[in-house]
PDB file of N, CA and C in Angstrom:
ATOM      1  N   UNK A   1    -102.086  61.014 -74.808  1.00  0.00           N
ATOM      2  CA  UNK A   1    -102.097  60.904 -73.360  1.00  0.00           C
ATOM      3  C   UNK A   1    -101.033  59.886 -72.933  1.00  0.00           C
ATOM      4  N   UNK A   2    -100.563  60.158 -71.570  1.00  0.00           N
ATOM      5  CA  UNK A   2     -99.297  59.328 -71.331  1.00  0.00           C
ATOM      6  C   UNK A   2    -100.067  58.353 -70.359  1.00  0.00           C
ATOM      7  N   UNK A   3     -99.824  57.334 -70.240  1.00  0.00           N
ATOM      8  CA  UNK A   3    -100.749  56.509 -69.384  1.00  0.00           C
ATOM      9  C   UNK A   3     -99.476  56.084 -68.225  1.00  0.00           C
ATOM     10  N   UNK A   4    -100.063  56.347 -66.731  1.00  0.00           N
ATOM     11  CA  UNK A   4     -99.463  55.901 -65.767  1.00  0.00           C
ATOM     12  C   UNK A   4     -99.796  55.112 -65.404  1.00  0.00           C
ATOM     13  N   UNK A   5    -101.069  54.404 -65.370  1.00  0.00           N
ATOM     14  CA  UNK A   5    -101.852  52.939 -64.685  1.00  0.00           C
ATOM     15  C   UNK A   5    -102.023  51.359 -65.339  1.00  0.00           C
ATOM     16  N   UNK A   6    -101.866  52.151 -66.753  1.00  0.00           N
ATOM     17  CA  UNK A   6    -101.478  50.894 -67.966  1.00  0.00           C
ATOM     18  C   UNK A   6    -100.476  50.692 -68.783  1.00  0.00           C
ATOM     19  N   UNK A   7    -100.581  49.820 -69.919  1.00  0.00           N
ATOM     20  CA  UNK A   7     -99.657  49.710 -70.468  1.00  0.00           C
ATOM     21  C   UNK A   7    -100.306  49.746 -71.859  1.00  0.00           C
ATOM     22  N   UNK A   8    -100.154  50.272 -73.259  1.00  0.00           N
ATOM     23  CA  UNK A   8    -100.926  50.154 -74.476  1.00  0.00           C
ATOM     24  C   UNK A   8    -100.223  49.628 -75.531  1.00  0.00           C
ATOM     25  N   UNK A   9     -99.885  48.532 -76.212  1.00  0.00           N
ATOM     26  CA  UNK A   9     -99.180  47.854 -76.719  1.00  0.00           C
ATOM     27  C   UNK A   9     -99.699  46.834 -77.913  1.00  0.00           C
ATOM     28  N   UNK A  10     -99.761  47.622 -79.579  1.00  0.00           N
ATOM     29  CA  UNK A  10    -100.270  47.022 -80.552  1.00  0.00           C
ATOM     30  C   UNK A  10     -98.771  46.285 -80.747  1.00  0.00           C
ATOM     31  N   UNK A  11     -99.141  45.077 -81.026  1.00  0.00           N
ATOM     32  CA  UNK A  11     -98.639  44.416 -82.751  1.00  0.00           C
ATOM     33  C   UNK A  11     -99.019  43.075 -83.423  1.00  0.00           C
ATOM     34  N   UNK A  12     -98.983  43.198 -84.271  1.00  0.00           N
ATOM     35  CA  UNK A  12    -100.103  42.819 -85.451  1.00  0.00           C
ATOM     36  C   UNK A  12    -101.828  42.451 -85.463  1.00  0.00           C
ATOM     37  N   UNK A  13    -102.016  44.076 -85.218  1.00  0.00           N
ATOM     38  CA  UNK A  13    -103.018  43.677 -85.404  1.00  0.00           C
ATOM     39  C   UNK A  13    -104.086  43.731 -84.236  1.00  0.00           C
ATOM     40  N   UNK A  14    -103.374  43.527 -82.836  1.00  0.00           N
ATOM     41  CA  UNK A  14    -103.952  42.736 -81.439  1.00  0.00           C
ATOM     42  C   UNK A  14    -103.253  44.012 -80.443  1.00  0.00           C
ATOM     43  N   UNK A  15    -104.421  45.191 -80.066  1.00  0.00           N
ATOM     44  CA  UNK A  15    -104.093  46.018 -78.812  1.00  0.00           C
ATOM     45  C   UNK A  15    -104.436  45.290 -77.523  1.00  0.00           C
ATOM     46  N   UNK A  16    -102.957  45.328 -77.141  1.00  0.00           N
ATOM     47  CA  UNK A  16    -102.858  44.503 -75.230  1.00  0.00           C
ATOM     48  C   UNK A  16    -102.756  45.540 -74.253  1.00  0.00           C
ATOM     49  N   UNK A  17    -103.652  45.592 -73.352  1.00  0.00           N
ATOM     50  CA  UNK A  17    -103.944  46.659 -72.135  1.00  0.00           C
ATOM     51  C   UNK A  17    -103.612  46.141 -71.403  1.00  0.00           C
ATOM     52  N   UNK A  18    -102.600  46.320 -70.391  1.00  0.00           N
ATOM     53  CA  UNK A  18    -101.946  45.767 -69.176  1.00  0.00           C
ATOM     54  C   UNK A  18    -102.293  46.656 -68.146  1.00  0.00           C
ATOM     55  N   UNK A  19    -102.849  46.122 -67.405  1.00  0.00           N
ATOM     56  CA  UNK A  19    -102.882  47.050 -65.783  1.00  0.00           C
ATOM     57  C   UNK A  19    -101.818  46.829 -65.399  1.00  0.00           C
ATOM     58  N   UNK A  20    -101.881  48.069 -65.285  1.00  0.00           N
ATOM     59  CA  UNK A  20    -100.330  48.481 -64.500  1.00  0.00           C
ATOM     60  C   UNK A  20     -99.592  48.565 -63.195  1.00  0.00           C
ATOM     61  N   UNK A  21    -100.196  48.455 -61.819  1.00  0.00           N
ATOM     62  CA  UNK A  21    -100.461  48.735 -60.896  1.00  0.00           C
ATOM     63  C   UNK A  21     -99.696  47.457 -59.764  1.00  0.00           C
ATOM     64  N   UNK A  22     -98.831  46.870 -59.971  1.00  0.00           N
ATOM     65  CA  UNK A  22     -98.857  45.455 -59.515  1.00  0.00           C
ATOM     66  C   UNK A  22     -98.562  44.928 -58.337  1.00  0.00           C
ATOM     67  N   UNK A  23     -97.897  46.823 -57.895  1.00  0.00           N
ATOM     68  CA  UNK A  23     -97.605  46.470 -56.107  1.00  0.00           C
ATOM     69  C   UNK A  23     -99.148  47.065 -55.773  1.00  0.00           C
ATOM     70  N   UNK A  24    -100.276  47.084 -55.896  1.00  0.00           N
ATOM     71  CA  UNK A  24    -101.435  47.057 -55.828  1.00  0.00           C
ATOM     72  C   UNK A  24    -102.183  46.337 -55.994  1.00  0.00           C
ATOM     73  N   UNK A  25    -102.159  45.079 -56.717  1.00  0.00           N
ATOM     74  CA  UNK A  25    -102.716  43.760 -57.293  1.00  0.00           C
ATOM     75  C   UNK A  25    -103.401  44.840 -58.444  1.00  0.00           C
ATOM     76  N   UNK A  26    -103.009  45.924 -59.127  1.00  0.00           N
ATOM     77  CA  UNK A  26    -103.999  46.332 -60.276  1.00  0.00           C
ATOM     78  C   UNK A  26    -105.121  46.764 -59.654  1.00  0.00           C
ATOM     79  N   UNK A  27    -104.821  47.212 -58.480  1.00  0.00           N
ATOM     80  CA  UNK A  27    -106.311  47.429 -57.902  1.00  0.00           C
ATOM     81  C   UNK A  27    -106.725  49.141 -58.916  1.00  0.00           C
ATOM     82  N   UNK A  28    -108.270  49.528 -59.408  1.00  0.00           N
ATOM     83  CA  UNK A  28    -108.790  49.899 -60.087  1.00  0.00           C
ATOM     84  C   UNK A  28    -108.999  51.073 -59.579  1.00  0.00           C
ATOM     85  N   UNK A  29    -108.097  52.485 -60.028  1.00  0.00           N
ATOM     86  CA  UNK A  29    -108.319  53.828 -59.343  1.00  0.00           C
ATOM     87  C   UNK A  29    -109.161  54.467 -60.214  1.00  0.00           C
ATOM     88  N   UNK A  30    -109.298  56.038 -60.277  1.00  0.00           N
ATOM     89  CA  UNK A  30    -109.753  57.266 -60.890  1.00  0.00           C
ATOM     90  C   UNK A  30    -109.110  57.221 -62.164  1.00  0.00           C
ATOM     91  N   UNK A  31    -107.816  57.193 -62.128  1.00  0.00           N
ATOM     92  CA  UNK A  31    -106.411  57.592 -63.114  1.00  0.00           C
ATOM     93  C   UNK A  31    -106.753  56.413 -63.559  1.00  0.00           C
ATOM     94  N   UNK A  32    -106.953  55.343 -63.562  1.00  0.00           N
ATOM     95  CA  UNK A  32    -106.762  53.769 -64.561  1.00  0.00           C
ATOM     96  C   UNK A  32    -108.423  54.183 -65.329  1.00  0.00           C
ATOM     97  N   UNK A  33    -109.477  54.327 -64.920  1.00  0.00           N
ATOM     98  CA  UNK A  33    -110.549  54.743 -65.179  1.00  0.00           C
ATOM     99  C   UNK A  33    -110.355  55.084 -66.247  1.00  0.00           C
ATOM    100  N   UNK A  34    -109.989  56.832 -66.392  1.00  0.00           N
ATOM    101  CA  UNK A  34    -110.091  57.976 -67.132  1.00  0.00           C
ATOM    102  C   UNK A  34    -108.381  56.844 -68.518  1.00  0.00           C
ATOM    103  N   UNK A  35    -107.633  56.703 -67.831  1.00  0.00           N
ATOM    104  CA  UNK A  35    -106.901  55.899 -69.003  1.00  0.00           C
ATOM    105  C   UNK A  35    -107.419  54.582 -69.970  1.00  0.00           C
ATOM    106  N   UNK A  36    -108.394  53.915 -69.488  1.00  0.00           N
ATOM    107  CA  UNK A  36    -108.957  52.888 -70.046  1.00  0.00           C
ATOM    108  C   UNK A  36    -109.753  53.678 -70.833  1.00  0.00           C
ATOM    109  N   UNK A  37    -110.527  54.627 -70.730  1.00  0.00           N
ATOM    110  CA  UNK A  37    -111.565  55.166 -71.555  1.00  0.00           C
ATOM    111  C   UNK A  37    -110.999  55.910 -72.810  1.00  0.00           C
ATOM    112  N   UNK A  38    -109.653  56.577 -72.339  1.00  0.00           N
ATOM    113  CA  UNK A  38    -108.686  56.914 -73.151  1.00  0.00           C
ATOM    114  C   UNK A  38    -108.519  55.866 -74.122  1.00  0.00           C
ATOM    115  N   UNK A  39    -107.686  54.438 -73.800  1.00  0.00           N
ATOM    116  CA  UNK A  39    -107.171  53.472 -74.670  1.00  0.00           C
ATOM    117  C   UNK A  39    -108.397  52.897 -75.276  1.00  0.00           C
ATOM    118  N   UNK A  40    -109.504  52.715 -74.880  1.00  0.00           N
ATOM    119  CA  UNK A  40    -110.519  52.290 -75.601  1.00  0.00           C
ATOM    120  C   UNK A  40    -111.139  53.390 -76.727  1.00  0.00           C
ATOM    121  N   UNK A  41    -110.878  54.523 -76.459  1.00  0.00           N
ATOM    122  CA  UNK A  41    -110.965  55.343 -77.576  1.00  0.00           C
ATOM    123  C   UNK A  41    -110.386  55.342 -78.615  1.00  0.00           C
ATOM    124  N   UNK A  42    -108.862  55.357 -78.130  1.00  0.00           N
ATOM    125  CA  UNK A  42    -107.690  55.597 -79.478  1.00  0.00           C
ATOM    126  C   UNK A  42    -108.049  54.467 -80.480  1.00  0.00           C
ATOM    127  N   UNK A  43    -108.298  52.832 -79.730  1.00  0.00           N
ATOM    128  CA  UNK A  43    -108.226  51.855 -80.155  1.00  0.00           C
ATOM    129  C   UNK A  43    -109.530  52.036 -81.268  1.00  0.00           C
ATOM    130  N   UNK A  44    -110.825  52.224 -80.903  1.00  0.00           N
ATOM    131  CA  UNK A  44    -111.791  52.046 -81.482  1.00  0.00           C
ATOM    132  C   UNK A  44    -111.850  53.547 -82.862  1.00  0.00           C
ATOM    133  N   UNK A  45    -110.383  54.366 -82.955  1.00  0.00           N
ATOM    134  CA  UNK A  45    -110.281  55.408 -83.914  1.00  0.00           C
ATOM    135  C   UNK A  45    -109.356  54.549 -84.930  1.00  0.00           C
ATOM    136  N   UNK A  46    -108.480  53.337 -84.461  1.00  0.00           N
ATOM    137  CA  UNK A  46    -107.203  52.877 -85.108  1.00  0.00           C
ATOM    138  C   UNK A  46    -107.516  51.927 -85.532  1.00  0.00           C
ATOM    139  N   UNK A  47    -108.127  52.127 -87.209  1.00  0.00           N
ATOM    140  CA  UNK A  47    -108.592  50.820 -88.044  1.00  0.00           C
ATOM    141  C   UNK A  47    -107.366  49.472 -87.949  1.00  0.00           C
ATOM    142  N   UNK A  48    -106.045  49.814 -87.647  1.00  0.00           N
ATOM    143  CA  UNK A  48    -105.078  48.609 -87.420  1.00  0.00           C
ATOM    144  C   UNK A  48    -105.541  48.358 -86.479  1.00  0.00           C
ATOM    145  N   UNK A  49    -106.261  48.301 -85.694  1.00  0.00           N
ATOM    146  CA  UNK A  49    -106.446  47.572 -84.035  1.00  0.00           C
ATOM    147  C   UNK A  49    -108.128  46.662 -84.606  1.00  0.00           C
ATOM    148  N   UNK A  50    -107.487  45.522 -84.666  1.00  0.00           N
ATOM    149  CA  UNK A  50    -109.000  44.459 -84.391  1.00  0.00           C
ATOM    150  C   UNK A  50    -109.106  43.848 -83.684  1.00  0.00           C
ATOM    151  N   UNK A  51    -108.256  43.631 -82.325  1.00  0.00           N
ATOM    152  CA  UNK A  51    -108.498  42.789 -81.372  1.00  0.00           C
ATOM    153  C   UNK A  51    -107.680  43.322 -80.225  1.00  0.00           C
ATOM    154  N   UNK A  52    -108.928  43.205 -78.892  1.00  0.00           N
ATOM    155  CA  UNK A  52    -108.003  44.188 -77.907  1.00  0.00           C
ATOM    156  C   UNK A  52    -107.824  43.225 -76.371  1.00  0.00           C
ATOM    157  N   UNK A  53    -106.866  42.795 -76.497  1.00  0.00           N
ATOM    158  CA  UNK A  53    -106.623  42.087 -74.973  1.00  0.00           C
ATOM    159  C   UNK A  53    -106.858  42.585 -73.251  1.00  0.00           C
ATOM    160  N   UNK A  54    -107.389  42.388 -72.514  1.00  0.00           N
ATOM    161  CA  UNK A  54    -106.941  43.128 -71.029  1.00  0.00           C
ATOM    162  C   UNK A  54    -106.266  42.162 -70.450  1.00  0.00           C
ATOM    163  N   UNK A  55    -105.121  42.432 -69.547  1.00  0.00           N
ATOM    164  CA  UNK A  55    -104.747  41.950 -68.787  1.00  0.00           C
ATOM    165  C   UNK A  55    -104.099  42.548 -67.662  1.00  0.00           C
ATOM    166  N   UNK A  56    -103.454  41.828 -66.683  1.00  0.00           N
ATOM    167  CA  UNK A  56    -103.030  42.662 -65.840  1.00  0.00           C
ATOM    168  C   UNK A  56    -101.308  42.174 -65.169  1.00  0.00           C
ATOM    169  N   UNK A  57    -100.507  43.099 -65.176  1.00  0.00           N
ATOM    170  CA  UNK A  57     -99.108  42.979 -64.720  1.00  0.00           C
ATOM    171  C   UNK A  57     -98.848  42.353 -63.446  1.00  0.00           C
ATOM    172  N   UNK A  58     -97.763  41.452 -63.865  1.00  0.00           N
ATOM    173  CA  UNK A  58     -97.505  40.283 -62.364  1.00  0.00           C
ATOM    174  C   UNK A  58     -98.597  39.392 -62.111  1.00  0.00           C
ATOM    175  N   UNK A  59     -98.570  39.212 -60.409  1.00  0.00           N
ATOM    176  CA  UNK A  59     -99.665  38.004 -60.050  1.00  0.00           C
ATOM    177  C   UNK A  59    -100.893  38.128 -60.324  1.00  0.00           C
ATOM    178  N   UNK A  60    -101.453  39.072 -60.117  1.00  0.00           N
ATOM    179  CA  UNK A  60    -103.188  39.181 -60.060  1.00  0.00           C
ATOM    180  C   UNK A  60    -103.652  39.795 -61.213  1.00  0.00           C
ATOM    181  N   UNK A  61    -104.502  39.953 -62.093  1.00  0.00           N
ATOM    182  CA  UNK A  61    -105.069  40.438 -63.152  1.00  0.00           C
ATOM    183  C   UNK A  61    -105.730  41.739 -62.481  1.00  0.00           C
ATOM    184  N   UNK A  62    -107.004  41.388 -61.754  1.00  0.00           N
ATOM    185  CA  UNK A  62    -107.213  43.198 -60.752  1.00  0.00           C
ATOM    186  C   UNK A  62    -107.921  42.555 -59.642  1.00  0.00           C
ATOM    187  N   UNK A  63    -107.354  43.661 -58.534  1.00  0.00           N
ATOM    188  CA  UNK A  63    -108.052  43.294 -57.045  1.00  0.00           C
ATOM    189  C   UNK A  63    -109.206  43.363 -56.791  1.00  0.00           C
ATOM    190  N   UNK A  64    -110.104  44.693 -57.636  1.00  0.00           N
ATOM    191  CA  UNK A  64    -111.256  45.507 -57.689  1.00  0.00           C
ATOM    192  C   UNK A  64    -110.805  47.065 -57.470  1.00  0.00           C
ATOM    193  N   UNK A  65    -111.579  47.569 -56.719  1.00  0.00           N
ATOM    194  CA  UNK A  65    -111.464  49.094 -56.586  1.00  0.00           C
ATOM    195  C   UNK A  65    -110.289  49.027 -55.579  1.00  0.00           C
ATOM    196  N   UNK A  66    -109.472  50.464 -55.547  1.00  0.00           N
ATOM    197  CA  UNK A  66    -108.600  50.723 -54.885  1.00  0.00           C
ATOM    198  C   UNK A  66    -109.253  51.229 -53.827  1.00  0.00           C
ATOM    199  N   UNK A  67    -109.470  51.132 -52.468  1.00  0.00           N
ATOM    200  CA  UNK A  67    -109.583  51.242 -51.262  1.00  0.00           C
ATOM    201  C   UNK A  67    -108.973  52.386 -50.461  1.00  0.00           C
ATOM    202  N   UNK A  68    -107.732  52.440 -50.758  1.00  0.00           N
ATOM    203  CA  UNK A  68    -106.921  52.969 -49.690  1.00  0.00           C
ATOM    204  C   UNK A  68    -106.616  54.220 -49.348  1.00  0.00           C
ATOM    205  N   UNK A  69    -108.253  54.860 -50.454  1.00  0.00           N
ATOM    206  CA  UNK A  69    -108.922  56.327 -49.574  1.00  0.00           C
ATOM    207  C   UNK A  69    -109.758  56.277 -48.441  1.00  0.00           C
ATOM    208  N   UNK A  70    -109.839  54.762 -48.182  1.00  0.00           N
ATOM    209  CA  UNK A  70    -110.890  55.173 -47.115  1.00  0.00           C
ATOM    210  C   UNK A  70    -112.097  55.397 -47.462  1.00  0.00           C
ATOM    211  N   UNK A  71    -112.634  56.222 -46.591  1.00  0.00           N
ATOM    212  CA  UNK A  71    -114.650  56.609 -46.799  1.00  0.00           C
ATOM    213  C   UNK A  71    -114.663  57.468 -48.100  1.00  0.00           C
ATOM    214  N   UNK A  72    -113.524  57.908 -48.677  1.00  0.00           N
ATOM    215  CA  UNK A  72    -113.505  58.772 -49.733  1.00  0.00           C
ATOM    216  C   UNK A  72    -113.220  57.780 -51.004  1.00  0.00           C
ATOM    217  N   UNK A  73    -113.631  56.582 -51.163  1.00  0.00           N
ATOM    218  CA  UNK A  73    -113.049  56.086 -52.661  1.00  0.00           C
ATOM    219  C   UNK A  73    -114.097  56.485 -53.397  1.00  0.00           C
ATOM    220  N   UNK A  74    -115.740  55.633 -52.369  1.00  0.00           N
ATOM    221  CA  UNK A  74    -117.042  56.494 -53.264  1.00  0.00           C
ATOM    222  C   UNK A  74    -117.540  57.503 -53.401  1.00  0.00           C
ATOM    223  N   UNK A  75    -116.758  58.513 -52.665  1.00  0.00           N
ATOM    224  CA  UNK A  75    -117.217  59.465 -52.789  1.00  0.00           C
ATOM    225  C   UNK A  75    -116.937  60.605 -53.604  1.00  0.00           C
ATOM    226  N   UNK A  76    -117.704  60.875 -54.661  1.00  0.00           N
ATOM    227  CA  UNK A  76    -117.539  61.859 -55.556  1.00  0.00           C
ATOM    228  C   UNK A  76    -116.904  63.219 -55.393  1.00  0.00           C
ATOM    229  N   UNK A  77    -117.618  63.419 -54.249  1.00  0.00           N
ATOM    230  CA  UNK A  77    -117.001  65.136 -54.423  1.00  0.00           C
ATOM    231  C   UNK A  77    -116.217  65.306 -53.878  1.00  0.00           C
ATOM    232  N   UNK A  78    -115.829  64.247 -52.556  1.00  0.00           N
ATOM    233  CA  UNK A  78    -114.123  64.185 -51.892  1.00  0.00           C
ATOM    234  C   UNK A  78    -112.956  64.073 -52.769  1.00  0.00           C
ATOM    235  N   UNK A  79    -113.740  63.588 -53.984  1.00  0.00           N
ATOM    236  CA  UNK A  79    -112.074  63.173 -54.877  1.00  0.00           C
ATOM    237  C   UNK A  79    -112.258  63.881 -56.306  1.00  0.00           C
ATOM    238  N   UNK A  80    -113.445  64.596 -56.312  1.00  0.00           N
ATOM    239  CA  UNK A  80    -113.186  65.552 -57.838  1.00  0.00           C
ATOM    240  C   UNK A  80    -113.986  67.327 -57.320  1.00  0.00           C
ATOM    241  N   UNK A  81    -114.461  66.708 -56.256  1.00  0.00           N
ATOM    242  CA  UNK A  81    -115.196  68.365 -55.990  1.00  0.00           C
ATOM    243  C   UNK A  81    -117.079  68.036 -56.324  1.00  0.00           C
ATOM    244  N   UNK A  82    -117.541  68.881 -56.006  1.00  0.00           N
ATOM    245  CA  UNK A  82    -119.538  68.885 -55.907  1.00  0.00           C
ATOM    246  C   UNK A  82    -119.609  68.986 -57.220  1.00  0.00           C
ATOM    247  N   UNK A  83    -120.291  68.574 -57.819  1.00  0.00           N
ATOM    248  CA  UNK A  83    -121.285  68.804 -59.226  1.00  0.00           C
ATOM    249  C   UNK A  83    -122.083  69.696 -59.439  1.00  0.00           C
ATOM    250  N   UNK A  84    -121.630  70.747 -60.100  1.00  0.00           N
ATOM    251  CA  UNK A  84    -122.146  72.015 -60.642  1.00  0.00           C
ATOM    252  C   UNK A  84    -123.797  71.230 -60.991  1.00  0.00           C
TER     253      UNK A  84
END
């Protein structure tokens, strides 16, 4: 998977997760979501990975949730569709 919201970056030993987002303060979308669950996967398959950093790119580490859907950030089925 190609990650647009982070950054995934072993060496020696130590996987560093960078939020990516920074003209956002890293604020926390759908896409960073579904990529963290991603990088926490690969990581926890990749016996070289024993130690996994988060951090976040530029000033702020993360804002919280990204906002700037409006009444639609919590809402489920505005942003993936109803649940079968």
């Amino acid at each position: 998977m190609a990650y647009e919201t982070i950054k995934y970056e072993v060496a020696e030993q130590i996987l560093t997760i960078t939020l990516n987002r920074p003209d956002k303060l890293n604020a926390f979308n759908a896409t960073m979501q579904q990529e963290l669950i991603d990088a926490f996967d690969k990581a926890d398959k990749d016996d070289d990975v024993r130690a996994i950093i988060v951090t976040g790119e530029g000033r702020g580490f993360c804002a919280g949730a990204d906002l700037s859907s409006g009444a639609n950030t919590f809402d489920r089925d505005a942003r993936r569709g109803p649940v079968k």
